[in-house]
C-alpha atoms as a PDB file:
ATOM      1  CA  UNK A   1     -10.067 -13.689  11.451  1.00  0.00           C
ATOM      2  CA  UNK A   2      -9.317 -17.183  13.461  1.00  0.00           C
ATOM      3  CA  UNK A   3      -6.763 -17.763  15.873  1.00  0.00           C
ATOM      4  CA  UNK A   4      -4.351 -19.306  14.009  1.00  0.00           C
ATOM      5  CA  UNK A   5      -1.541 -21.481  15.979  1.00  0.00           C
ATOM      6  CA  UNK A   6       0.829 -22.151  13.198  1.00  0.00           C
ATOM      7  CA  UNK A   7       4.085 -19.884  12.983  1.00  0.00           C
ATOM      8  CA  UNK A   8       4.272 -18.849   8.908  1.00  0.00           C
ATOM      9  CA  UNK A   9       7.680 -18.473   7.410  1.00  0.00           C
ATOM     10  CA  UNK A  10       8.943 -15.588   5.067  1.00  0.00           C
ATOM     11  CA  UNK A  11       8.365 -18.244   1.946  1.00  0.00           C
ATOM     12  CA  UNK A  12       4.768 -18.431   3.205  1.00  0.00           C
ATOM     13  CA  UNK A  13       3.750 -14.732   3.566  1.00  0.00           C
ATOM     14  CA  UNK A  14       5.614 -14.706   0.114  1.00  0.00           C
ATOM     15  CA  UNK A  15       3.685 -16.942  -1.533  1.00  0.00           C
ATOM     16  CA  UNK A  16       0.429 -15.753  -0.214  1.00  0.00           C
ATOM     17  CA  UNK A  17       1.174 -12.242  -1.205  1.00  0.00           C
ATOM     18  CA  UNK A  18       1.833 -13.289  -4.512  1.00  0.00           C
ATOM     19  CA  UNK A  19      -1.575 -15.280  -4.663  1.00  0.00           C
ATOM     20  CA  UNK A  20      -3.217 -11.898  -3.862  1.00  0.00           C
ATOM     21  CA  UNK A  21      -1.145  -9.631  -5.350  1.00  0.00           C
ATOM     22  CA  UNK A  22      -3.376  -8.778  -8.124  1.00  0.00           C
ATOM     23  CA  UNK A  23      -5.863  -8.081  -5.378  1.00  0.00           C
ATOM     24  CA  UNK A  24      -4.292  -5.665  -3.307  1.00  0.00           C
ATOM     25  CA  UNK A  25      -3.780  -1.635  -3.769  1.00  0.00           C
ATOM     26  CA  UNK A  26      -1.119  -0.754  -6.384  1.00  0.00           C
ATOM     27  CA  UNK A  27       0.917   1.355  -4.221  1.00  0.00           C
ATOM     28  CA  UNK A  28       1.242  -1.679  -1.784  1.00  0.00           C
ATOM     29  CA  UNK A  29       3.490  -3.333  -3.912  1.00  0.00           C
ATOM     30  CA  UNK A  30       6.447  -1.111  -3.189  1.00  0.00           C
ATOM     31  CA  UNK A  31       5.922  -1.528   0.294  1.00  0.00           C
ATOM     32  CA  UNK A  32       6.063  -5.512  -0.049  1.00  0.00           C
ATOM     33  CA  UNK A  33       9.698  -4.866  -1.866  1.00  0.00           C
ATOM     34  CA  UNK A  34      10.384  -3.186   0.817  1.00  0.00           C
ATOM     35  CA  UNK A  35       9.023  -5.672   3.492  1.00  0.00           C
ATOM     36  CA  UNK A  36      10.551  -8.679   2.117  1.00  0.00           C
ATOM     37  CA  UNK A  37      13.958  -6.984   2.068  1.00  0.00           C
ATOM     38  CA  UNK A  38      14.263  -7.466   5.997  1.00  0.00           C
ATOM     39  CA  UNK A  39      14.037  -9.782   8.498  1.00  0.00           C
ATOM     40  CA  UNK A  40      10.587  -9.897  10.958  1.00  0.00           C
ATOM     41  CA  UNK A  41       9.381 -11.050  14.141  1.00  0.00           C
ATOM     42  CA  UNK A  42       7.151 -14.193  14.098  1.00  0.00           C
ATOM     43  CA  UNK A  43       3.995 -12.101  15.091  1.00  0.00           C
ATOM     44  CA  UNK A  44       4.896  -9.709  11.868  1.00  0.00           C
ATOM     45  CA  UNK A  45       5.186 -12.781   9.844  1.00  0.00           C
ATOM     46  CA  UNK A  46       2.036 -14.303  11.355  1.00  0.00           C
ATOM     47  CA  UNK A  47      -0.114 -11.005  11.077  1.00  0.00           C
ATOM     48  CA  UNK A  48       0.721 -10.291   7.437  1.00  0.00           C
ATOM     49  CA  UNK A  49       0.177 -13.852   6.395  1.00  0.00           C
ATOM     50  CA  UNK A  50      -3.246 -13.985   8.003  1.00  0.00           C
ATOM     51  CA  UNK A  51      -4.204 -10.209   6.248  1.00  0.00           C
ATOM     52  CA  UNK A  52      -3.363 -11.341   2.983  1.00  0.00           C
ATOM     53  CA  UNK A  53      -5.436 -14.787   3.778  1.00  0.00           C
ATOM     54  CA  UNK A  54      -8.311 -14.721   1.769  1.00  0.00           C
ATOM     55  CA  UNK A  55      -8.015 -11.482   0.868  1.00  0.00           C
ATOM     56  CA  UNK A  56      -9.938 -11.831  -2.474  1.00  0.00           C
ATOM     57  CA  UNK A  57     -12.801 -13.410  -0.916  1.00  0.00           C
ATOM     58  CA  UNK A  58     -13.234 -10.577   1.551  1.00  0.00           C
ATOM     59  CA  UNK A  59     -16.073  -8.088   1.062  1.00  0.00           C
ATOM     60  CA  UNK A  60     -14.823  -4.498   0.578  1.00  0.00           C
ATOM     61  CA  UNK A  61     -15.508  -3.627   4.244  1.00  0.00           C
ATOM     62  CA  UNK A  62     -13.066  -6.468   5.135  1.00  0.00           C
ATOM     63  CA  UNK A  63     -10.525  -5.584   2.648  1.00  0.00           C
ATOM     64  CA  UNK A  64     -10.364  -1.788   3.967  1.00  0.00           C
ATOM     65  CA  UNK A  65     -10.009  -2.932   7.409  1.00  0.00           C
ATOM     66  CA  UNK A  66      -6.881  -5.249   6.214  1.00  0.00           C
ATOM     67  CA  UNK A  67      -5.926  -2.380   4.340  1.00  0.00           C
ATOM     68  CA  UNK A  68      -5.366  -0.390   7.002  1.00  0.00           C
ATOM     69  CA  UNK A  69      -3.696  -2.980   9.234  1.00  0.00           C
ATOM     70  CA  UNK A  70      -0.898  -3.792   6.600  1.00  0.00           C
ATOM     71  CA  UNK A  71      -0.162  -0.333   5.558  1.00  0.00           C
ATOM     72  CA  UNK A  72       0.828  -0.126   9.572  1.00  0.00           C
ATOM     73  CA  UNK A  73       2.615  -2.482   9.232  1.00  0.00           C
ATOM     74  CA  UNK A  74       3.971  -2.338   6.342  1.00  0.00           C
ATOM     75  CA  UNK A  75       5.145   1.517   7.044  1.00  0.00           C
ATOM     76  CA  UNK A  76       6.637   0.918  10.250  1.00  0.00           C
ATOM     77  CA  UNK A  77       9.066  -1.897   9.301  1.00  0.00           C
END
């Protein structure tokens, strides 16, 4: 993934997540309930957004590798 230099808001990683939702493990969704329920630094904000970014497109190598990332993240917020 890119270097991004934009800061993404809540609404943002939101909105992606949604977009991808269908895409993503079942048991994640709980976990985004969870996530969206509390407040996050910009570089949590930033990281999720860009794991969920084109998450559909990514080949199944890819997605385990993002899987892993967000369940750390997602577990430890």
């Amino acid at each position: 993934m890119g270097e991004c230099k934009l800061d993404h808001s809540m609404e943002d990683v939101r909105q992606k997540y949604e977009s991808q939702a269908e895409f993503l493990p079942s048991d994640m969704k709980s976990l985004f309930e969870h996530f969206f329920s509390k407040e996050h630094t910009q570089d949590i904000l930033n990281d999720v957004f860009h794991l969920l970014k084109k998450y559909d497109l990514s080949s199944q190598e890819e997605r385990e590798h993002r899987d892993r990332r967000l369940y750390m993240v997602l577990k430890n917020v």
